[in-house]
N, C-alpha and C. Protein backbone atom coordinates (compact mmCIF):
# COMPACT_ATOMS: atom_id res chain seq x y z
N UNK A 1 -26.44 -8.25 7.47
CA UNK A 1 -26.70 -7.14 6.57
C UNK A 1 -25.87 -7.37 5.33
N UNK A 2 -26.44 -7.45 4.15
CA UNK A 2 -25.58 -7.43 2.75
C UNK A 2 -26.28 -6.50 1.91
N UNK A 3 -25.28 -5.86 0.83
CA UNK A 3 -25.54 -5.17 -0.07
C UNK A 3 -25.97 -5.75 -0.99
N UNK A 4 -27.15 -4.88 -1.69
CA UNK A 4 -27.92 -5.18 -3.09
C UNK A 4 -28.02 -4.17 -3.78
N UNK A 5 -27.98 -4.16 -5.06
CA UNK A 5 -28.31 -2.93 -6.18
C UNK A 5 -29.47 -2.47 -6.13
N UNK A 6 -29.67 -1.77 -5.81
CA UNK A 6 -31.03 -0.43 -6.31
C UNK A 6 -31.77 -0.90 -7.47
N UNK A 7 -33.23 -1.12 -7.49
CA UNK A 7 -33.82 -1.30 -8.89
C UNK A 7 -33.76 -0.50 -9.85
N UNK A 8 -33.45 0.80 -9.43
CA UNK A 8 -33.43 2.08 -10.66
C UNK A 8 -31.89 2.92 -10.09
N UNK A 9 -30.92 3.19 -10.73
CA UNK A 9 -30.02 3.78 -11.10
C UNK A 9 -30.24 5.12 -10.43
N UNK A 10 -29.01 5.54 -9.42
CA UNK A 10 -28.71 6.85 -8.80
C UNK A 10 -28.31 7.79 -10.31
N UNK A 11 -29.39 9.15 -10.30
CA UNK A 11 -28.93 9.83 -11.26
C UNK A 11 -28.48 10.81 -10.82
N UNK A 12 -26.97 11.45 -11.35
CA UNK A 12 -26.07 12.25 -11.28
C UNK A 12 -25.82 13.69 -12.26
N UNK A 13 -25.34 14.41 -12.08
CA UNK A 13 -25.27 15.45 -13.20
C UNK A 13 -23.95 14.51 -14.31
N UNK A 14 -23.20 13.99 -13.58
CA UNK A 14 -22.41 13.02 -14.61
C UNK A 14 -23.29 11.78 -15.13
N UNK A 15 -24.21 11.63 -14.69
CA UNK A 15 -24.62 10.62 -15.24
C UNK A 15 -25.77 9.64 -14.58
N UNK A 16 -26.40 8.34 -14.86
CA UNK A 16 -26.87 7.16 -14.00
C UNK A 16 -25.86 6.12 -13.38
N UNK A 17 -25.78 5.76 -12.17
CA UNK A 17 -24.38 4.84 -11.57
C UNK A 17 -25.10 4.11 -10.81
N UNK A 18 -24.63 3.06 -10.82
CA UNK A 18 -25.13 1.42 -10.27
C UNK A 18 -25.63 2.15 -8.58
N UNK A 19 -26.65 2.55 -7.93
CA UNK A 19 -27.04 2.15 -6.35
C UNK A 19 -27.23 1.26 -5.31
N UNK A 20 -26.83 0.95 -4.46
CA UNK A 20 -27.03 0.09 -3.24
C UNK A 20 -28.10 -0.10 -2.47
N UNK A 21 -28.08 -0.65 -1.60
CA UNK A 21 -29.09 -0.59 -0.52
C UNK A 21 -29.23 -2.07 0.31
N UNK A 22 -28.70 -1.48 1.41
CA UNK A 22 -28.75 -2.98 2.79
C UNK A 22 -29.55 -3.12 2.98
N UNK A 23 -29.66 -4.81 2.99
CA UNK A 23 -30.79 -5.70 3.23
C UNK A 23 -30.32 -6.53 4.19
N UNK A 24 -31.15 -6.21 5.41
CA UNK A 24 -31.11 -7.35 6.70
C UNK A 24 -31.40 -8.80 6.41
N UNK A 25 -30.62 -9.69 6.19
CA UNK A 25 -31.35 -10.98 5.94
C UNK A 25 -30.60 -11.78 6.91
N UNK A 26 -30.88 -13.02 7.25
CA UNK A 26 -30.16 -14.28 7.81
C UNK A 26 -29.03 -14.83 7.23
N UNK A 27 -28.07 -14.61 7.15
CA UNK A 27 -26.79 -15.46 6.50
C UNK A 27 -25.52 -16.40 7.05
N UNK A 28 -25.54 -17.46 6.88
CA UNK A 28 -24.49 -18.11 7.67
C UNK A 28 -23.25 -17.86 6.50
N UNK A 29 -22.18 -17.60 6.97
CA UNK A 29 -21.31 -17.17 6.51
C UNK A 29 -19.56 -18.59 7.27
N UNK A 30 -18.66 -18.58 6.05
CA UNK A 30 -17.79 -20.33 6.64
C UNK A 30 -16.05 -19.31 5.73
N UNK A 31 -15.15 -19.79 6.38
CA UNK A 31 -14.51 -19.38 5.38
C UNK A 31 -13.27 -20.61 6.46
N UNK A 32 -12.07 -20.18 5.36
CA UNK A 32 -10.98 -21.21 5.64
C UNK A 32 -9.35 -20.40 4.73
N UNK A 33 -8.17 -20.50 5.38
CA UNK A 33 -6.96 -20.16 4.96
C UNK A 33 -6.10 -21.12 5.55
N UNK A 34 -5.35 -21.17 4.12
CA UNK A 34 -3.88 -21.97 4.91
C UNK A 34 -2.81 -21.10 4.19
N UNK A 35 -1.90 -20.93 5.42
CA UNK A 35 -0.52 -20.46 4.95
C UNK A 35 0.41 -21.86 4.89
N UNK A 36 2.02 -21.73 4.21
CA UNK A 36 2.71 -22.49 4.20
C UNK A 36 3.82 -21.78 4.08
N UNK A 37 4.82 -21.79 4.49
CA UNK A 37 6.15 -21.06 4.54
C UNK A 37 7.48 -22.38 4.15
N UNK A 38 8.42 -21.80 3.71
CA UNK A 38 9.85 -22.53 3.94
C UNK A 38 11.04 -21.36 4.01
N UNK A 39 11.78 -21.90 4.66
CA UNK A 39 13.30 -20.99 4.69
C UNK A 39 13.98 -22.13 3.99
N UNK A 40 14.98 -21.36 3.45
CA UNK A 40 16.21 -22.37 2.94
C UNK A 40 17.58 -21.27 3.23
N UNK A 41 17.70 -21.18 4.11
CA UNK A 41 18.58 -20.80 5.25
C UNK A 41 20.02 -20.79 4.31
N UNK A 42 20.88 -21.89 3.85
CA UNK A 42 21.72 -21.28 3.38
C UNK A 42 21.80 -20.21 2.01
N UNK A 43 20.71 -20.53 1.07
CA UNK A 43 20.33 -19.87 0.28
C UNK A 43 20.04 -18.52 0.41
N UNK A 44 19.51 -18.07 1.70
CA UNK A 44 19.04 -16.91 1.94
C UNK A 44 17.41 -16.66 0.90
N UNK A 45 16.68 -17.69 1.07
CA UNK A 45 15.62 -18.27 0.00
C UNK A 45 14.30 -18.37 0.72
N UNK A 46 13.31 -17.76 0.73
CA UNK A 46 11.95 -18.12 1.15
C UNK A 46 10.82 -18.14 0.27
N UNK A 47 9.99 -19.26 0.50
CA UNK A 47 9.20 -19.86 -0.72
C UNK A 47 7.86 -19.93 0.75
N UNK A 48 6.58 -19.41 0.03
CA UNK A 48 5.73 -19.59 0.66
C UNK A 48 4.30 -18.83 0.28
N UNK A 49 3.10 -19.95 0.51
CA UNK A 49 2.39 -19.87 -0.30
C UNK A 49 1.09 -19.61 0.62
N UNK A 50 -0.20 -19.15 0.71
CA UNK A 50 -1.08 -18.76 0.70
C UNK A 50 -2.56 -19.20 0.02
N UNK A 51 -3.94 -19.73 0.36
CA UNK A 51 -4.74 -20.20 -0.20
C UNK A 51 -6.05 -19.80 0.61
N UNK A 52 -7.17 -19.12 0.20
CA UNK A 52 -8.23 -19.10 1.58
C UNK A 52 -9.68 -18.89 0.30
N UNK A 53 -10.84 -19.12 0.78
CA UNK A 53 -12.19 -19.29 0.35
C UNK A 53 -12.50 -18.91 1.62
N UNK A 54 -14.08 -18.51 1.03
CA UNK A 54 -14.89 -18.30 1.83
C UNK A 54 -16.42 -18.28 1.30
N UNK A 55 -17.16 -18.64 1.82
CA UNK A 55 -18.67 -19.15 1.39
C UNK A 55 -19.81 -18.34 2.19
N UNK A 56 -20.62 -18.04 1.83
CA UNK A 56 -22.06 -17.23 2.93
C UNK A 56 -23.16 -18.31 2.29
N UNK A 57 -24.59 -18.11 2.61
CA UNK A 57 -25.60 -18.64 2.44
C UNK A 57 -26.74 -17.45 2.82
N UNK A 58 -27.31 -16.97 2.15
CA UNK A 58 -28.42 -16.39 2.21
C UNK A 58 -29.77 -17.74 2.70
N UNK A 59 -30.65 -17.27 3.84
CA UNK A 59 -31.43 -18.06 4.40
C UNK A 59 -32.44 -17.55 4.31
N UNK A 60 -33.37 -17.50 2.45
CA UNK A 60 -34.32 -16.15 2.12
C UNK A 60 -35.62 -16.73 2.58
N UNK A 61 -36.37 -15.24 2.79
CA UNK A 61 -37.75 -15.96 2.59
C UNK A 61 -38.56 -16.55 1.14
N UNK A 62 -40.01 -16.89 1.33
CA UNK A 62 -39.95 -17.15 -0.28
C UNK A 62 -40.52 -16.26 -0.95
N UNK A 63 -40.34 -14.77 -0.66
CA UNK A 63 -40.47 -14.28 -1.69
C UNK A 63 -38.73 -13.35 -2.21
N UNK A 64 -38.06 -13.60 -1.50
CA UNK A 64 -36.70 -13.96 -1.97
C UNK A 64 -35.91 -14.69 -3.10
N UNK A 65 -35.42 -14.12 -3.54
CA UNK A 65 -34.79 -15.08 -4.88
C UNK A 65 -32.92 -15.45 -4.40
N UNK A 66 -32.55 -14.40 -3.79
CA UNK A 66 -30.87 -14.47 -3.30
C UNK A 66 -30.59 -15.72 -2.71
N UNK A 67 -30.11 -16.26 -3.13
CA UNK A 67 -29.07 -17.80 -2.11
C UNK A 67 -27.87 -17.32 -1.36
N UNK A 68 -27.14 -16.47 -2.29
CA UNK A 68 -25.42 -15.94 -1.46
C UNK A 68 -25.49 -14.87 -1.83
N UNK A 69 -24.72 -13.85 -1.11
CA UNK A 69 -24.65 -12.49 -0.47
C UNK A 69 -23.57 -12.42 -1.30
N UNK A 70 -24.17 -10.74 -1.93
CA UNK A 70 -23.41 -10.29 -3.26
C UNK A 70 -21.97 -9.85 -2.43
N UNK A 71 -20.95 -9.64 -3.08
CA UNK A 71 -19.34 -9.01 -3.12
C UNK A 71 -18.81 -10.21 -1.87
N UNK A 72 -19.00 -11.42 -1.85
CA UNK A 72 -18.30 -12.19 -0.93
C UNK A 72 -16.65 -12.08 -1.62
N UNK A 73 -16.03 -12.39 -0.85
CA UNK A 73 -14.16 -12.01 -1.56
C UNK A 73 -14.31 -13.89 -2.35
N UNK A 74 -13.64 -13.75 -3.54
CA UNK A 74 -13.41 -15.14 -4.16
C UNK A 74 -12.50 -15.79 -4.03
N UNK A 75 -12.49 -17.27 -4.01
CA UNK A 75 -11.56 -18.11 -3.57
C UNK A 75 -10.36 -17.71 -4.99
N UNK A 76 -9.09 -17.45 -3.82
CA UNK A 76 -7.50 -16.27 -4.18
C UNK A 76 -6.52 -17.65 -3.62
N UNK A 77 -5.84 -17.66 -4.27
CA UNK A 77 -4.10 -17.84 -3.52
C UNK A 77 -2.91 -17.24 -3.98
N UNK A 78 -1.66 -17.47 -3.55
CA UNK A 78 -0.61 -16.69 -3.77
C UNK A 78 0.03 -17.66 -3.17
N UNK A 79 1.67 -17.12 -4.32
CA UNK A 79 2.63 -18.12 -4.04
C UNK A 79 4.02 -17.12 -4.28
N UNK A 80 4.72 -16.99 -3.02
CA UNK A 80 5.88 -15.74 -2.93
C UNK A 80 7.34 -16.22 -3.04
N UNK A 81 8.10 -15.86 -3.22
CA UNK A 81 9.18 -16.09 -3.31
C UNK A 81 10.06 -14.67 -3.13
N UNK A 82 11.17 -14.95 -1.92
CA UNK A 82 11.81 -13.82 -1.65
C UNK A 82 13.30 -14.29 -1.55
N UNK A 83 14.22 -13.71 -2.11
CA UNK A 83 15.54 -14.14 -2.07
C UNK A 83 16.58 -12.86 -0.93
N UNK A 84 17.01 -12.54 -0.66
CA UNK A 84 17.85 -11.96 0.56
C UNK A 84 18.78 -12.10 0.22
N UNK A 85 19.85 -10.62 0.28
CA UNK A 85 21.40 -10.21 0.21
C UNK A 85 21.32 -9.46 1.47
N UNK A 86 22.78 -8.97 1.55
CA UNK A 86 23.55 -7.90 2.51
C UNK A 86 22.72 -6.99 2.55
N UNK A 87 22.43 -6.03 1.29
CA UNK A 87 22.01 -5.04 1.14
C UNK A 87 21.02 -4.83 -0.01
N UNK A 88 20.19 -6.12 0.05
CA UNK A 88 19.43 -6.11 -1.26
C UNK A 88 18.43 -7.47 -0.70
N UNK A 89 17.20 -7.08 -1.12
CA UNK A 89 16.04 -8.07 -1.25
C UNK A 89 15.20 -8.63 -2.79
N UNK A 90 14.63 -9.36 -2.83
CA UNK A 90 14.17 -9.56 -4.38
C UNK A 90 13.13 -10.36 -3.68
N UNK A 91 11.69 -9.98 -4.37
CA UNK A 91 10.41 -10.34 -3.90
C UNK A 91 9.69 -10.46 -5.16
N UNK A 92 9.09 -11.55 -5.59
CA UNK A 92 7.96 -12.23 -6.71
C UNK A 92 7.09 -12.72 -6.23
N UNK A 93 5.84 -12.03 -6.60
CA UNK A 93 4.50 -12.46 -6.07
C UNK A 93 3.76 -13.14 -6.98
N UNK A 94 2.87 -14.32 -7.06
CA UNK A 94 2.10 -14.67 -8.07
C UNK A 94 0.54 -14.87 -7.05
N UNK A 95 -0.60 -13.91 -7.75
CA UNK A 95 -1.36 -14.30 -7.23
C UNK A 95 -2.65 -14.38 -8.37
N UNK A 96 -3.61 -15.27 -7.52
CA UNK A 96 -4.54 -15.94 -8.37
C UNK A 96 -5.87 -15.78 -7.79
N UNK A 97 -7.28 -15.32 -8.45
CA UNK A 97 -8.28 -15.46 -7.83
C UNK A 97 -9.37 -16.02 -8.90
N UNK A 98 -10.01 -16.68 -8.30
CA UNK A 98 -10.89 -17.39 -8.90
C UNK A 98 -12.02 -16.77 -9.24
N UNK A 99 -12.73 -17.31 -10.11
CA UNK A 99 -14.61 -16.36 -10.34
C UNK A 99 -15.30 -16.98 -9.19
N UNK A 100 -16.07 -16.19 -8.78
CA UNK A 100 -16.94 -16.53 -7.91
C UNK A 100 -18.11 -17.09 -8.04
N UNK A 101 -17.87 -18.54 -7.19
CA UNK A 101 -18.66 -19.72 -7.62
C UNK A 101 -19.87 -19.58 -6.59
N UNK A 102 -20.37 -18.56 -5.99
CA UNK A 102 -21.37 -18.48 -4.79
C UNK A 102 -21.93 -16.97 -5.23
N UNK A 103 -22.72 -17.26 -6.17
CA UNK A 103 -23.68 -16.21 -6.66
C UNK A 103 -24.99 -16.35 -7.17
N UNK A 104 -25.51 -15.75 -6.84
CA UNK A 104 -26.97 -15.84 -7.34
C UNK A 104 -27.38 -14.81 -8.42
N UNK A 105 -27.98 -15.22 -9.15
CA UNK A 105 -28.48 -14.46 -10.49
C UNK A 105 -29.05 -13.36 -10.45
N UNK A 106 -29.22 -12.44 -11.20
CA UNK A 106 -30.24 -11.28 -10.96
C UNK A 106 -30.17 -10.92 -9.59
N UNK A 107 -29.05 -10.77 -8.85
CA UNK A 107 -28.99 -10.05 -7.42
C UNK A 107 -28.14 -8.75 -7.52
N UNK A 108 -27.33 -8.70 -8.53
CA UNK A 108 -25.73 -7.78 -8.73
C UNK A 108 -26.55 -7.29 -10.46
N UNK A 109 -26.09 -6.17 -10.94
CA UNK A 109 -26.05 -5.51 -11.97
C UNK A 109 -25.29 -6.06 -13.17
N UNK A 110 -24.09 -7.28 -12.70
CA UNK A 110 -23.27 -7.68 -13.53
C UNK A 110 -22.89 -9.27 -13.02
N UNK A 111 -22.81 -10.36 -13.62
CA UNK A 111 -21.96 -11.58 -13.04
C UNK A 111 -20.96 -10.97 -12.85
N UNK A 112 -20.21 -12.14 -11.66
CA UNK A 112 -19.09 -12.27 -11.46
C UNK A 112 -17.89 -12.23 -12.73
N UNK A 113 -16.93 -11.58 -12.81
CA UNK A 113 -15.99 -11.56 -13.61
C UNK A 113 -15.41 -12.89 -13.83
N UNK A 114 -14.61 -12.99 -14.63
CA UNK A 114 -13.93 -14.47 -14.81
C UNK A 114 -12.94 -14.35 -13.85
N UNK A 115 -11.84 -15.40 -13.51
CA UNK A 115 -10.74 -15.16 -12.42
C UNK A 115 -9.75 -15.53 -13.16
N UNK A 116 -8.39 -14.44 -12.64
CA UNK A 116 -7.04 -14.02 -13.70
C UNK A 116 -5.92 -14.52 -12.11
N UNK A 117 -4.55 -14.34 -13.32
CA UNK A 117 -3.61 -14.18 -12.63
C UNK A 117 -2.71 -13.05 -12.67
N UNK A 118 -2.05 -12.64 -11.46
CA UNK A 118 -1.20 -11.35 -12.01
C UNK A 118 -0.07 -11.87 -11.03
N UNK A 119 0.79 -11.11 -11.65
CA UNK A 119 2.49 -11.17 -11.19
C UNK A 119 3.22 -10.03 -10.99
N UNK A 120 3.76 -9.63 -9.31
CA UNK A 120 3.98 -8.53 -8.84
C UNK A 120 5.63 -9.15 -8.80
N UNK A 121 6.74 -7.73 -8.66
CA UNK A 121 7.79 -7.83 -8.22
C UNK A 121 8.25 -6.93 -7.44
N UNK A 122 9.07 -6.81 -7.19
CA UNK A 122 9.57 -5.78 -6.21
C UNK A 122 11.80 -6.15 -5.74
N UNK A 123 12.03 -5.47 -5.90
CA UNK A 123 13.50 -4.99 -5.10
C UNK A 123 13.81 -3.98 -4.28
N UNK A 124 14.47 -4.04 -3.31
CA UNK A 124 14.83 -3.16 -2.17
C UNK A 124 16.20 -3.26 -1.93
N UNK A 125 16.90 -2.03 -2.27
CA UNK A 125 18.25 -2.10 -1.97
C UNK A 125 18.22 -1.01 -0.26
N UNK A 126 18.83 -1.22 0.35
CA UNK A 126 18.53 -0.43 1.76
C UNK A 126 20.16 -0.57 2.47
N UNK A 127 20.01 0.25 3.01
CA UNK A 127 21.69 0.82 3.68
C UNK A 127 22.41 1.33 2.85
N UNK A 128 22.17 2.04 2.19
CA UNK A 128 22.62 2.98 1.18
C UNK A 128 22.95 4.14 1.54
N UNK A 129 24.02 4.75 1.58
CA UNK A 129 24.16 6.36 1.88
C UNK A 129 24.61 6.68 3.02
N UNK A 130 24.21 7.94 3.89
CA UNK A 130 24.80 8.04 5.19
C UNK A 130 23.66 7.40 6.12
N UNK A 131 22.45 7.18 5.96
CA UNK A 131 21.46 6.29 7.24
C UNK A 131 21.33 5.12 7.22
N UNK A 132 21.35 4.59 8.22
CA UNK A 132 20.85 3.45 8.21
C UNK A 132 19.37 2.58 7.76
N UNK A 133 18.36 3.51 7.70
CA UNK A 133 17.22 3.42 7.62
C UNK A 133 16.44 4.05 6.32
N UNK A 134 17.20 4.19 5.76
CA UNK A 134 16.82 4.67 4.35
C UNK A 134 17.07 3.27 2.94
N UNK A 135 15.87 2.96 2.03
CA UNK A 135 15.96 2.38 1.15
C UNK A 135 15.48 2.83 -0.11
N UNK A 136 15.78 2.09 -0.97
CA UNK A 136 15.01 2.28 -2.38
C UNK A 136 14.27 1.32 -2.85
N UNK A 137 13.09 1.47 -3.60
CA UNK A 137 12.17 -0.05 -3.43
C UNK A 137 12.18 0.63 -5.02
N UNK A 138 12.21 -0.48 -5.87
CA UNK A 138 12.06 -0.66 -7.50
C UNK A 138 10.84 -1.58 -7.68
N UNK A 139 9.88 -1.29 -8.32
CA UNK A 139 8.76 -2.47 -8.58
C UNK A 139 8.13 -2.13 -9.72
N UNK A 140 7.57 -3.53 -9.83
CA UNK A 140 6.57 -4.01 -11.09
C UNK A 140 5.50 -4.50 -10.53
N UNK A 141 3.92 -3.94 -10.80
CA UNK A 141 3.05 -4.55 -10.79
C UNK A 141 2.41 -4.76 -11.78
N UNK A 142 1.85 -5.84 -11.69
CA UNK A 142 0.74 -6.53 -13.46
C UNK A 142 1.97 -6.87 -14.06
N UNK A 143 2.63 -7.06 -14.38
CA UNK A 143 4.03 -7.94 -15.01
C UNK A 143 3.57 -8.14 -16.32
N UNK A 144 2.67 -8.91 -16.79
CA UNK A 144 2.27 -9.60 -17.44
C UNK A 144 1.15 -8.65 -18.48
N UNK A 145 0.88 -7.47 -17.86
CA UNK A 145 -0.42 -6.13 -18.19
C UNK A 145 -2.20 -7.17 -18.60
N UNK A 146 -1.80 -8.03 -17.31
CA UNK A 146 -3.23 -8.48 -17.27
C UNK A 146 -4.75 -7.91 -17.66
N UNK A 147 -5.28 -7.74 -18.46
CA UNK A 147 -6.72 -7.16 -18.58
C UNK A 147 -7.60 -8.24 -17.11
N UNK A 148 -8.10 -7.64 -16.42
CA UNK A 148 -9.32 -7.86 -15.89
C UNK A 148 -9.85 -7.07 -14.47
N UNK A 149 -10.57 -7.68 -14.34
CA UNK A 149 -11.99 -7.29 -13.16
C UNK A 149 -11.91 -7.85 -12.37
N UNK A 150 -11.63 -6.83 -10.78
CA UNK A 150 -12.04 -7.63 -9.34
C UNK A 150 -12.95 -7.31 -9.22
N UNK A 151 -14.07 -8.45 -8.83
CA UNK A 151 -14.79 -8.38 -8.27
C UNK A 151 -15.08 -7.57 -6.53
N UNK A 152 -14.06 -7.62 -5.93
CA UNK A 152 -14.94 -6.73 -5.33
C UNK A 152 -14.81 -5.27 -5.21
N UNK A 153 -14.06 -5.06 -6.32
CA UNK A 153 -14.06 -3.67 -6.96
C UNK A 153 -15.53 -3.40 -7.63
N UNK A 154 -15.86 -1.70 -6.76
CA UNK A 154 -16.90 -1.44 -7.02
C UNK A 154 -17.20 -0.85 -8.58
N UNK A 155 -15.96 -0.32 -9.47
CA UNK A 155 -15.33 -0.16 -10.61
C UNK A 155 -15.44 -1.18 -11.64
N UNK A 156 -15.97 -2.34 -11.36
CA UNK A 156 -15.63 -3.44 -12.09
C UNK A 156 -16.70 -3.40 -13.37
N UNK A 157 -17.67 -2.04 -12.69
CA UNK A 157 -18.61 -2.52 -13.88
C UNK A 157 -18.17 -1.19 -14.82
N UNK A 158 -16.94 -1.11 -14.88
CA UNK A 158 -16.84 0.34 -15.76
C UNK A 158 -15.78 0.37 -16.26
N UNK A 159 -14.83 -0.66 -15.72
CA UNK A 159 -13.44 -0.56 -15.90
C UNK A 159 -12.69 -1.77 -15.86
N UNK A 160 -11.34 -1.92 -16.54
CA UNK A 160 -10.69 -3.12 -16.12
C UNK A 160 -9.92 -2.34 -14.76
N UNK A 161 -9.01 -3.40 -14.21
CA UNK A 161 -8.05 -3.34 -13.11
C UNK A 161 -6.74 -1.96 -13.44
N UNK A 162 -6.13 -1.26 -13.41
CA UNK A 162 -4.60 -1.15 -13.56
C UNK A 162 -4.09 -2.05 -13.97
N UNK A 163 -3.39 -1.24 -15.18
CA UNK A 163 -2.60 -2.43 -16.52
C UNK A 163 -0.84 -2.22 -15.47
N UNK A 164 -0.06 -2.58 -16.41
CA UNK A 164 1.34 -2.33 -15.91
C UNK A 164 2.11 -1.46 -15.41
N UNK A 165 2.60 -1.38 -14.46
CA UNK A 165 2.94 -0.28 -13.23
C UNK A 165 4.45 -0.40 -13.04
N UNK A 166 5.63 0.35 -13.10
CA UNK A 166 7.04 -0.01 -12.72
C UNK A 166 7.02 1.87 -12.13
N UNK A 167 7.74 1.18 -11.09
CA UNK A 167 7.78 2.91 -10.35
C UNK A 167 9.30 2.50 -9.74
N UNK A 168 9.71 3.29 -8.49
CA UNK A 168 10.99 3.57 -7.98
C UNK A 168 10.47 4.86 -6.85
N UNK A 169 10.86 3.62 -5.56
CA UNK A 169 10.49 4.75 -4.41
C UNK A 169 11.68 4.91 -3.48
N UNK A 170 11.98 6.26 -2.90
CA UNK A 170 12.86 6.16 -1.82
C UNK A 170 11.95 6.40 -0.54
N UNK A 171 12.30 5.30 0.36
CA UNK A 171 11.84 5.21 1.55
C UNK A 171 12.63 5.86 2.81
């Protein structure tokens, strides 16, 4: 079962918005991940990275035009880095996703977006105060205030992503 757009637009009192509708077809579907980790133990240092794709195949009839099944997730990796104190953590995320190279034309309302990078951070100071179990987490997401579009954000055809984010949470 995969999703396809509606030939005519759900109309709303706000407006016309992109519609769906599942289509039973045949699809062989393949995917693949590799993780990779390191400690560096005296450092208190972990480096470790992340990579996965995944591919479908639409098996149409011929009066079918679809080859690959719309909103497949696009080939992403990530590469982390976490450093470790007493009472303090430091976490940098870099992650990356690619445009999606397994699409078929005239199946989706919009191509595939282009593929960006964004850069997350984060700190956690924890054992603070009278509990043991209480922290404070400081973060940055979009680092960089990336403009773009996930794809498998259903938003994508209306909106960019969340620009730059710095908050402060107690946990």
């Amino acid at each position: 079962i995969s999703l396809f757009p509606m030939q005519t637009p759900v109309l709303t009192v706000r407006g016309a918005f992109p519609g769906y509708e599942y289509k039973q077809m045949p699809t062989f579907y393949a995917g693949a991940e590799g993780q990779w980790m390191k400690r560096f133990k005296p450092l208190e240092l972990q480096l470790s990275a992340r990579f996965g794709a995944m591919y479908g195949k639409v098996f149409p009839s011929p009066s079918q035009t679809a080859l690959f099944p719309n909103f497949l997730p696009c080939p992403k990796g990530s590469i982390q880095l976490q450093k470790q104190w007493k009472k303090a953590s430091f976490n940098i995320d870099v992650q990356g996703v690619g445009k999606q190279p397994f699409y078929s034309p005239g199946t989706d309302f919009l191509p595939p977006p282009n593929g960006y990078v964004v850069v997350n951070a984060q700190l956690q100071l924890f054992n603070l105060g009278r509990t043991q179990h209480a922290k404070w987490v400081i973060y940055a997401e979009n680092i960089g205030n990336k403009k773009y579009r996930d794809y498998m954000d259903r938003f994508r055809y209306f909106t960019n992503q969340a620009g730059q984010n710095f908050g402060v949470k107690w946990i």
